[in-house]
PDB file of N, CA and C in Angstrom:
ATOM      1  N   UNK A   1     249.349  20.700 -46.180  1.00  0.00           N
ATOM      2  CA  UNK A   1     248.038  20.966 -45.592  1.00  0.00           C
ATOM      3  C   UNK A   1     247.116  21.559 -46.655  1.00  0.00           C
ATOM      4  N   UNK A   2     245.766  21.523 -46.646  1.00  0.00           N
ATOM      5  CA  UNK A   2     244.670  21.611 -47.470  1.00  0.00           C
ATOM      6  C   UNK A   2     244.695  23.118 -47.426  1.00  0.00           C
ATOM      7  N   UNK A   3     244.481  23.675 -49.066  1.00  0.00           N
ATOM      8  CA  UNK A   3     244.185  25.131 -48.721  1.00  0.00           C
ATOM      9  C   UNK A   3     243.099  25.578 -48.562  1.00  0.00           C
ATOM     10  N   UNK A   4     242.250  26.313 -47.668  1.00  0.00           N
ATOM     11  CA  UNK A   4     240.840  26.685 -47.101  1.00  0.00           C
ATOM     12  C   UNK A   4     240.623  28.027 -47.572  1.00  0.00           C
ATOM     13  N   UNK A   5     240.134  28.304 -48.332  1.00  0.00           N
ATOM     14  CA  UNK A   5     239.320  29.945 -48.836  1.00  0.00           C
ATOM     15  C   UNK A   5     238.860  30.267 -47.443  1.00  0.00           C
ATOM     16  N   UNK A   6     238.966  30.907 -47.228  1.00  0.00           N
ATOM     17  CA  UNK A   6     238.228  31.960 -45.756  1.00  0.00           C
ATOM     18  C   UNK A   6     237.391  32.891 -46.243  1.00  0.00           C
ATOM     19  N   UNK A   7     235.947  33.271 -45.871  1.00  0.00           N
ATOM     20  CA  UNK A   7     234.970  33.699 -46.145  1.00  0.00           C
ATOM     21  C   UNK A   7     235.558  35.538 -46.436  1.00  0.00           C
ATOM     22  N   UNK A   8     236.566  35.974 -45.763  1.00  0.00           N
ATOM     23  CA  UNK A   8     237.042  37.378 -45.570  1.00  0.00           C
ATOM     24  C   UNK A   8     238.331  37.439 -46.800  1.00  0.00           C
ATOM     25  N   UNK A   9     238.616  36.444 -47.544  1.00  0.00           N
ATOM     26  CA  UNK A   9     239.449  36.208 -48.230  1.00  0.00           C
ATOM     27  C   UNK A   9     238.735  36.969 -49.866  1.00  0.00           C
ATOM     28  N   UNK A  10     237.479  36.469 -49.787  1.00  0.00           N
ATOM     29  CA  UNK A  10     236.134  35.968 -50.889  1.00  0.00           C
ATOM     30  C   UNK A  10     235.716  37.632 -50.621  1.00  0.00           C
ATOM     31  N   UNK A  11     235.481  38.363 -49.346  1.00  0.00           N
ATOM     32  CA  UNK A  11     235.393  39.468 -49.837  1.00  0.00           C
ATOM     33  C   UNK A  11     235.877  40.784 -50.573  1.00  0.00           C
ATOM     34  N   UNK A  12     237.177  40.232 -50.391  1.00  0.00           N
ATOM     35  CA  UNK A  12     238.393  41.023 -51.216  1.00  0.00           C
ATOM     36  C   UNK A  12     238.031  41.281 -52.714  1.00  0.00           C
ATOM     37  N   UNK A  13     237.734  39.831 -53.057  1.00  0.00           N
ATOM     38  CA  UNK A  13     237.230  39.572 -54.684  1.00  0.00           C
ATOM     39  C   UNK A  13     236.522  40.628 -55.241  1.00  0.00           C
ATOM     40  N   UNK A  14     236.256  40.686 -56.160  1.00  0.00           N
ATOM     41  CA  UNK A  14     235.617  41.513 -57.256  1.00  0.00           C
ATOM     42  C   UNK A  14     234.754  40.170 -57.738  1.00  0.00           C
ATOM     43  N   UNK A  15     233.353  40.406 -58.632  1.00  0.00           N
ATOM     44  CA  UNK A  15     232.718  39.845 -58.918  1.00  0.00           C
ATOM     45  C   UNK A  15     233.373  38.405 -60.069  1.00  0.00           C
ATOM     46  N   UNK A  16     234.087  39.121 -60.970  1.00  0.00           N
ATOM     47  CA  UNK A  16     234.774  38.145 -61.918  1.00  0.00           C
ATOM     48  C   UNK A  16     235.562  37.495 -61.374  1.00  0.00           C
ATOM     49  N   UNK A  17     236.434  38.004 -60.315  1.00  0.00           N
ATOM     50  CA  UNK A  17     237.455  37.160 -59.723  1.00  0.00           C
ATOM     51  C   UNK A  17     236.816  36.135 -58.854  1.00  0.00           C
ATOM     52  N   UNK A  18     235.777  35.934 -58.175  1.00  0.00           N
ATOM     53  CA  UNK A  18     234.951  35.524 -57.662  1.00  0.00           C
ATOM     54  C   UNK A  18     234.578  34.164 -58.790  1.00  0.00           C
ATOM     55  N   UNK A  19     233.546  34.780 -59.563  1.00  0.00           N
ATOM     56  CA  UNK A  19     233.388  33.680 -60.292  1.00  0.00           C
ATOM     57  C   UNK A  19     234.259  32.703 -60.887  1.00  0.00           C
ATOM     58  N   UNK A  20     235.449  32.866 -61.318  1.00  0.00           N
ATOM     59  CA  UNK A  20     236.844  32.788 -61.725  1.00  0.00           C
ATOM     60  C   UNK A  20     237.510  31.372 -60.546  1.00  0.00           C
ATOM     61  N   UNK A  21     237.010  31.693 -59.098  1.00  0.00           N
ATOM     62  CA  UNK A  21     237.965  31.105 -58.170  1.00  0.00           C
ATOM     63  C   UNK A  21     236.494  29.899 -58.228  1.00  0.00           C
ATOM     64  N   UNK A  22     235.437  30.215 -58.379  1.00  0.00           N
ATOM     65  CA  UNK A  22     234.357  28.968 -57.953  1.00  0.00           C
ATOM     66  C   UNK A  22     234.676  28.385 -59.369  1.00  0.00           C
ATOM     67  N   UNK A  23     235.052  28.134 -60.707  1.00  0.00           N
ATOM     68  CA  UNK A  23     235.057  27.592 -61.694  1.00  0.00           C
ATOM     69  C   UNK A  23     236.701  26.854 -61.817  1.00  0.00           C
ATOM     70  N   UNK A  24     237.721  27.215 -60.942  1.00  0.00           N
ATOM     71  CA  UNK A  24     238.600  26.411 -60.692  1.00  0.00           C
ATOM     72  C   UNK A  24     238.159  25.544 -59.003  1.00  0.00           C
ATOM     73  N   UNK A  25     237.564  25.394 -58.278  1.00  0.00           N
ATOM     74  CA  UNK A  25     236.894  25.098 -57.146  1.00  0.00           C
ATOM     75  C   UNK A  25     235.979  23.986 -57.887  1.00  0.00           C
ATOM     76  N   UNK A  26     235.349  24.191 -58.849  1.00  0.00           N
ATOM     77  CA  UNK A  26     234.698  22.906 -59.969  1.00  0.00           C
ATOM     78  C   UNK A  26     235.151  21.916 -60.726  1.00  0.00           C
ATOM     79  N   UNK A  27     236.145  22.506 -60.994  1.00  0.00           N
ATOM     80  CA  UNK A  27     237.389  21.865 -61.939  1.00  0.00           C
ATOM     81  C   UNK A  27     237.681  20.569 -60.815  1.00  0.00           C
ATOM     82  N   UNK A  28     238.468  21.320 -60.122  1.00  0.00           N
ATOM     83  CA  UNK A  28     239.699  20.512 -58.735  1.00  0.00           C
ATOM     84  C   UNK A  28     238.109  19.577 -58.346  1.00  0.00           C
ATOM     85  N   UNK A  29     237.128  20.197 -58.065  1.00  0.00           N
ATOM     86  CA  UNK A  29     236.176  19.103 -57.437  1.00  0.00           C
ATOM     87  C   UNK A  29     236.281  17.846 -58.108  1.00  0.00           C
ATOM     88  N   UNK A  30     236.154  18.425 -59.695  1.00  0.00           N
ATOM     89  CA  UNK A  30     236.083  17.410 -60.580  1.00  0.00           C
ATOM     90  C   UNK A  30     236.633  16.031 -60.811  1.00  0.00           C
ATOM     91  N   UNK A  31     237.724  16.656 -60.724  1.00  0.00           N
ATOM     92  CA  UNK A  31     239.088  15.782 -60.563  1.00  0.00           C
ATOM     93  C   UNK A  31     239.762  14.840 -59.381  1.00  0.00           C
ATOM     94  N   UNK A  32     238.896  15.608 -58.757  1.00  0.00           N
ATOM     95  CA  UNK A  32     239.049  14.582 -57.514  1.00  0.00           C
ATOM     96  C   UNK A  32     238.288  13.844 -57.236  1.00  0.00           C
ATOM     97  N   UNK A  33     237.219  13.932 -58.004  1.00  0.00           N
ATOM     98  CA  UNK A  33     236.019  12.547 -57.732  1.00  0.00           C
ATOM     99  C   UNK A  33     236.313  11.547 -58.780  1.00  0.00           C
ATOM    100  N   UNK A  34     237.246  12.078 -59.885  1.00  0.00           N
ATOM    101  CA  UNK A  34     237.363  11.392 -60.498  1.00  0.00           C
ATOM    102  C   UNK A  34     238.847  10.541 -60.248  1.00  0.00           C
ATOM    103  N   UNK A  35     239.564  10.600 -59.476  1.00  0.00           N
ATOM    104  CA  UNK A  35     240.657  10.554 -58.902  1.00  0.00           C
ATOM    105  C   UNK A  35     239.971   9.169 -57.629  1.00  0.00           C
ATOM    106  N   UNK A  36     239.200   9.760 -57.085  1.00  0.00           N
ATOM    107  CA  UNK A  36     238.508   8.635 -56.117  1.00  0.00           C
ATOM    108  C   UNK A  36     237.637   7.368 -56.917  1.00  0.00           C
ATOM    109  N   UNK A  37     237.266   7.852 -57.410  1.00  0.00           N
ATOM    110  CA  UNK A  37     236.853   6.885 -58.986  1.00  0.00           C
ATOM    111  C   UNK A  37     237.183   5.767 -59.148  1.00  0.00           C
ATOM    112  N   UNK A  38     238.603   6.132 -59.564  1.00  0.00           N
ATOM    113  CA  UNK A  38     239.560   5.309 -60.210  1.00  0.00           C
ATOM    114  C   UNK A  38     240.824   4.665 -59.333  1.00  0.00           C
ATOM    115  N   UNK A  39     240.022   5.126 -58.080  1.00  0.00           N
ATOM    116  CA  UNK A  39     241.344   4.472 -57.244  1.00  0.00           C
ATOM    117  C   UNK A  39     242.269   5.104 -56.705  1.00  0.00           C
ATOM    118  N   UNK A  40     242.701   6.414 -57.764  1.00  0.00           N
ATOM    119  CA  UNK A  40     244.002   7.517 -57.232  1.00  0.00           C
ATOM    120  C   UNK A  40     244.058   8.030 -56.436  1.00  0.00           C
ATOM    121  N   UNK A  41     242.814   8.380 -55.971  1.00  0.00           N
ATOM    122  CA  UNK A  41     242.839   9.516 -54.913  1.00  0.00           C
ATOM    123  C   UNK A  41     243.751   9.351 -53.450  1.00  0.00           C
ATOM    124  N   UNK A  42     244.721  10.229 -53.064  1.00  0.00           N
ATOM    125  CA  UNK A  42     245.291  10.316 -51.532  1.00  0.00           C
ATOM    126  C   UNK A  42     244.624  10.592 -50.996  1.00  0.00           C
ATOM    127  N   UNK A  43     244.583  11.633 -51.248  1.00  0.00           N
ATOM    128  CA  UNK A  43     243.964  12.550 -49.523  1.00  0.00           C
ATOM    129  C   UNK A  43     241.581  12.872 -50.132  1.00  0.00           C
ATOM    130  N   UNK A  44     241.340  11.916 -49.133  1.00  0.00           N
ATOM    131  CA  UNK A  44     240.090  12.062 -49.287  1.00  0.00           C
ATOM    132  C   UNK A  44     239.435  13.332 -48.587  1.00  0.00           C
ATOM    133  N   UNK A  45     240.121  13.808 -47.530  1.00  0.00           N
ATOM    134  CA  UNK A  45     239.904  15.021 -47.265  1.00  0.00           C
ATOM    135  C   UNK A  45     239.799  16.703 -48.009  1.00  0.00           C
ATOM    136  N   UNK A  46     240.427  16.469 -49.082  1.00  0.00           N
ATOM    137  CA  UNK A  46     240.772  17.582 -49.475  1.00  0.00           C
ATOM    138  C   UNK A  46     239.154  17.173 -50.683  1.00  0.00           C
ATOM    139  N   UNK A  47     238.448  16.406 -50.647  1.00  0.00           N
ATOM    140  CA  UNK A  47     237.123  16.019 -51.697  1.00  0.00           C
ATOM    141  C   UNK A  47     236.349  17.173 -50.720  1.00  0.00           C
ATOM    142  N   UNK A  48     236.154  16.760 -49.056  1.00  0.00           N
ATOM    143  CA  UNK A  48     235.239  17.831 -48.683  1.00  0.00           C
ATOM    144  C   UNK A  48     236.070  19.128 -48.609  1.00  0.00           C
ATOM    145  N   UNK A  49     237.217  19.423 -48.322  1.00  0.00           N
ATOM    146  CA  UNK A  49     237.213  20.794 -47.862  1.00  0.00           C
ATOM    147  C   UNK A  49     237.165  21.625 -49.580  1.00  0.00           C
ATOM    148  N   UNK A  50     237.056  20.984 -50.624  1.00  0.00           N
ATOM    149  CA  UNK A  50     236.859  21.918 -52.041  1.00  0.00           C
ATOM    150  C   UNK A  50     234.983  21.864 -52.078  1.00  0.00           C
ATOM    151  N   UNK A  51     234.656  21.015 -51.691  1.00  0.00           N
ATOM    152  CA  UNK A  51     232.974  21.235 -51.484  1.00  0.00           C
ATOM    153  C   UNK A  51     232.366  22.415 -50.534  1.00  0.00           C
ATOM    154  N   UNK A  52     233.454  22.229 -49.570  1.00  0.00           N
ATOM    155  CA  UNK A  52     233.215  23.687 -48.469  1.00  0.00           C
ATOM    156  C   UNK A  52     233.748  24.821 -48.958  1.00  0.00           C
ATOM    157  N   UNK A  53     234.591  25.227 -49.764  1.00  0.00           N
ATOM    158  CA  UNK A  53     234.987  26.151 -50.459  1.00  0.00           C
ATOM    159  C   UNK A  53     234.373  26.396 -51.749  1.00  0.00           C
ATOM    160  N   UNK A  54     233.699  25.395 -52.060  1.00  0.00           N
ATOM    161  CA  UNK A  54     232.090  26.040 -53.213  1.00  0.00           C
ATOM    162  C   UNK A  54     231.112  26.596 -52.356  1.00  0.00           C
ATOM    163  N   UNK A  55     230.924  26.086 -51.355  1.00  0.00           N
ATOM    164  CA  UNK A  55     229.827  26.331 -51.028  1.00  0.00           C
ATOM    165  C   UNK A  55     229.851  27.801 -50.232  1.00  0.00           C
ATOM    166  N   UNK A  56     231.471  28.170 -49.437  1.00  0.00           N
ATOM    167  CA  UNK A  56     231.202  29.428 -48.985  1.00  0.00           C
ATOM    168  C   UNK A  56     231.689  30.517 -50.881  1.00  0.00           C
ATOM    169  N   UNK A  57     231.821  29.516 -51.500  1.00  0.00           N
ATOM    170  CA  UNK A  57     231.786  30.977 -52.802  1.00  0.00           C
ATOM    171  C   UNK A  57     230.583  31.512 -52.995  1.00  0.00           C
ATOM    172  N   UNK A  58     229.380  30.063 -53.247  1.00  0.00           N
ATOM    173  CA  UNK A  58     228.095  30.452 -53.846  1.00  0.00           C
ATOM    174  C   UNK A  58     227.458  31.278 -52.367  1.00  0.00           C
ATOM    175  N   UNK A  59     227.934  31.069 -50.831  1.00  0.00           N
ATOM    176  CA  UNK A  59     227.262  32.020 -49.523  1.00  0.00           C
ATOM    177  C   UNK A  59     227.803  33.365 -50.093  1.00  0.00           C
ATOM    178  N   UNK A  60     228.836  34.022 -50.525  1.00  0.00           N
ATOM    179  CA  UNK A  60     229.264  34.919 -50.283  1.00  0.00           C
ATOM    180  C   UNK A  60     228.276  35.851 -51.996  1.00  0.00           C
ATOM    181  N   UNK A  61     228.405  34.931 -52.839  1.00  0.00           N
ATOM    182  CA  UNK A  61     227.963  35.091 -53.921  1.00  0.00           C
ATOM    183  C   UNK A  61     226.065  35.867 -53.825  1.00  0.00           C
ATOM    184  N   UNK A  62     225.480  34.909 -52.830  1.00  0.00           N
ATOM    185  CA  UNK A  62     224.100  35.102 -52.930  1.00  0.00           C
ATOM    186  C   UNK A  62     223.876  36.030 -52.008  1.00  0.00           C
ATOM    187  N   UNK A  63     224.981  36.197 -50.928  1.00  0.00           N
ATOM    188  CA  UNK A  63     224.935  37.386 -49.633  1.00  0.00           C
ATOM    189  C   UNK A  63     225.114  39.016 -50.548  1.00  0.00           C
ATOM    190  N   UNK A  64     225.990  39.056 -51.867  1.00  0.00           N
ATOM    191  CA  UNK A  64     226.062  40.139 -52.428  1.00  0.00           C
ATOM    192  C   UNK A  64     224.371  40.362 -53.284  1.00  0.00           C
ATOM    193  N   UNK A  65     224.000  39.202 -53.791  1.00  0.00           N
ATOM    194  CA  UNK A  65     222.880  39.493 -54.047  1.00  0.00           C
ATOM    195  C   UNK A  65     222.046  39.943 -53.253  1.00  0.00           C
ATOM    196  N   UNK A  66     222.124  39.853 -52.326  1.00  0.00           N
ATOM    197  CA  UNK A  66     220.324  40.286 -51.144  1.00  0.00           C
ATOM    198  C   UNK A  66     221.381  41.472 -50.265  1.00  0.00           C
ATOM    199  N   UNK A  67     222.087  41.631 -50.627  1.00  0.00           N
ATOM    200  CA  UNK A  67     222.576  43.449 -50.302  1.00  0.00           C
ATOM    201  C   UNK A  67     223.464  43.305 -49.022  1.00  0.00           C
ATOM    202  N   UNK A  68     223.652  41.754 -48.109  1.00  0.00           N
ATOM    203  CA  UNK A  68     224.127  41.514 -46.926  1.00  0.00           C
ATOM    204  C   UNK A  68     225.729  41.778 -47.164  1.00  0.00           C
ATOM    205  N   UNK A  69     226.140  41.133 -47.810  1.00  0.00           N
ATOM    206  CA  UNK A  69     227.733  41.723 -48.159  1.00  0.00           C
ATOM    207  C   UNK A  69     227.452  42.795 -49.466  1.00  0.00           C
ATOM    208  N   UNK A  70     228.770  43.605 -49.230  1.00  0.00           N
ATOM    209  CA  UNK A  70     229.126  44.636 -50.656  1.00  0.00           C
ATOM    210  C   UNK A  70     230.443  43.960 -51.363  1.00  0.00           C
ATOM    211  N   UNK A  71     230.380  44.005 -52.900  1.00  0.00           N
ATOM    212  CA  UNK A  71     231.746  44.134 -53.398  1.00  0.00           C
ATOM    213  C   UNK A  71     232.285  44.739 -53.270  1.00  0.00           C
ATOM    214  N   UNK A  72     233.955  44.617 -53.222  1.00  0.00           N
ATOM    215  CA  UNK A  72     234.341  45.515 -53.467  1.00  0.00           C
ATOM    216  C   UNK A  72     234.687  46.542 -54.239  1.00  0.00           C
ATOM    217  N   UNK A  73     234.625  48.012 -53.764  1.00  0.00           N
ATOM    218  CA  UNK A  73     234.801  48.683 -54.781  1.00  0.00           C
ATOM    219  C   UNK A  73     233.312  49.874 -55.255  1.00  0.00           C
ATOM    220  N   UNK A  74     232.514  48.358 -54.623  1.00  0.00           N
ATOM    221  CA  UNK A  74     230.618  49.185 -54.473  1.00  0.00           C
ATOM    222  C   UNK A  74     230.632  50.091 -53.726  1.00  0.00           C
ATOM    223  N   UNK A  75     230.154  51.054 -54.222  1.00  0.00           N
ATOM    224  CA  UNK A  75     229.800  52.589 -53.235  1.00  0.00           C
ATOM    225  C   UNK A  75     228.576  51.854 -52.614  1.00  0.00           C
ATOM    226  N   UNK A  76     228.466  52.128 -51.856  1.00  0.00           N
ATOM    227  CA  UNK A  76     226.912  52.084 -50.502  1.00  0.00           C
ATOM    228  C   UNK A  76     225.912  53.872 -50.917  1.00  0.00           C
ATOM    229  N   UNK A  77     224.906  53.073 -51.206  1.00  0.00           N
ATOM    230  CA  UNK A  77     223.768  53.759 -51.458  1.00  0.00           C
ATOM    231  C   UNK A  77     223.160  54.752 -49.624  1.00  0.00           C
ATOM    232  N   UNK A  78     222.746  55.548 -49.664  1.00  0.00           N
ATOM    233  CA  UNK A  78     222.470  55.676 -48.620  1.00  0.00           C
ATOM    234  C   UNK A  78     221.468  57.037 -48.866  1.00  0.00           C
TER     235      UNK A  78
END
């Protein structure tokens, strides 16, 4: 079965580790379009669920920017 990042998974992360998991999430994308490409590809499913797992990296990514999620580890200003 396909492995699914869960949005509560992504908050655990630390910023580097974060970036770290979306640059193997690019890679695997990579490879699998290129895999469909050429014919190889099995499982065409697993093309979207690594597109949905970029896309909740860069949600969780831009939610720390505008202050909606905290990293962890961030003290809260108050």
């Amino acid at each position: 079965m396909a492995n699914v990042i869960h949005a509560h998974e992504l908050d655990e992360l630390n910023d580097v580790d974060l970036e770290a998991k979306l640059r193997e999430a690019k890679e695997e994308l990579f490879n699998l379009r290129f895999q469909a490409a050429t014919g190889q590809l099995e499982s065409h499913g697993r093309l979207r669920t690594v597109k949905k797992d970029i896309a909740r990296i860069y949600t969780v990514v831009r939610e720390r920017e505008l202050g909606i999620r905290t990293a962890p580890g961030a003290e809260e200003e108050n």
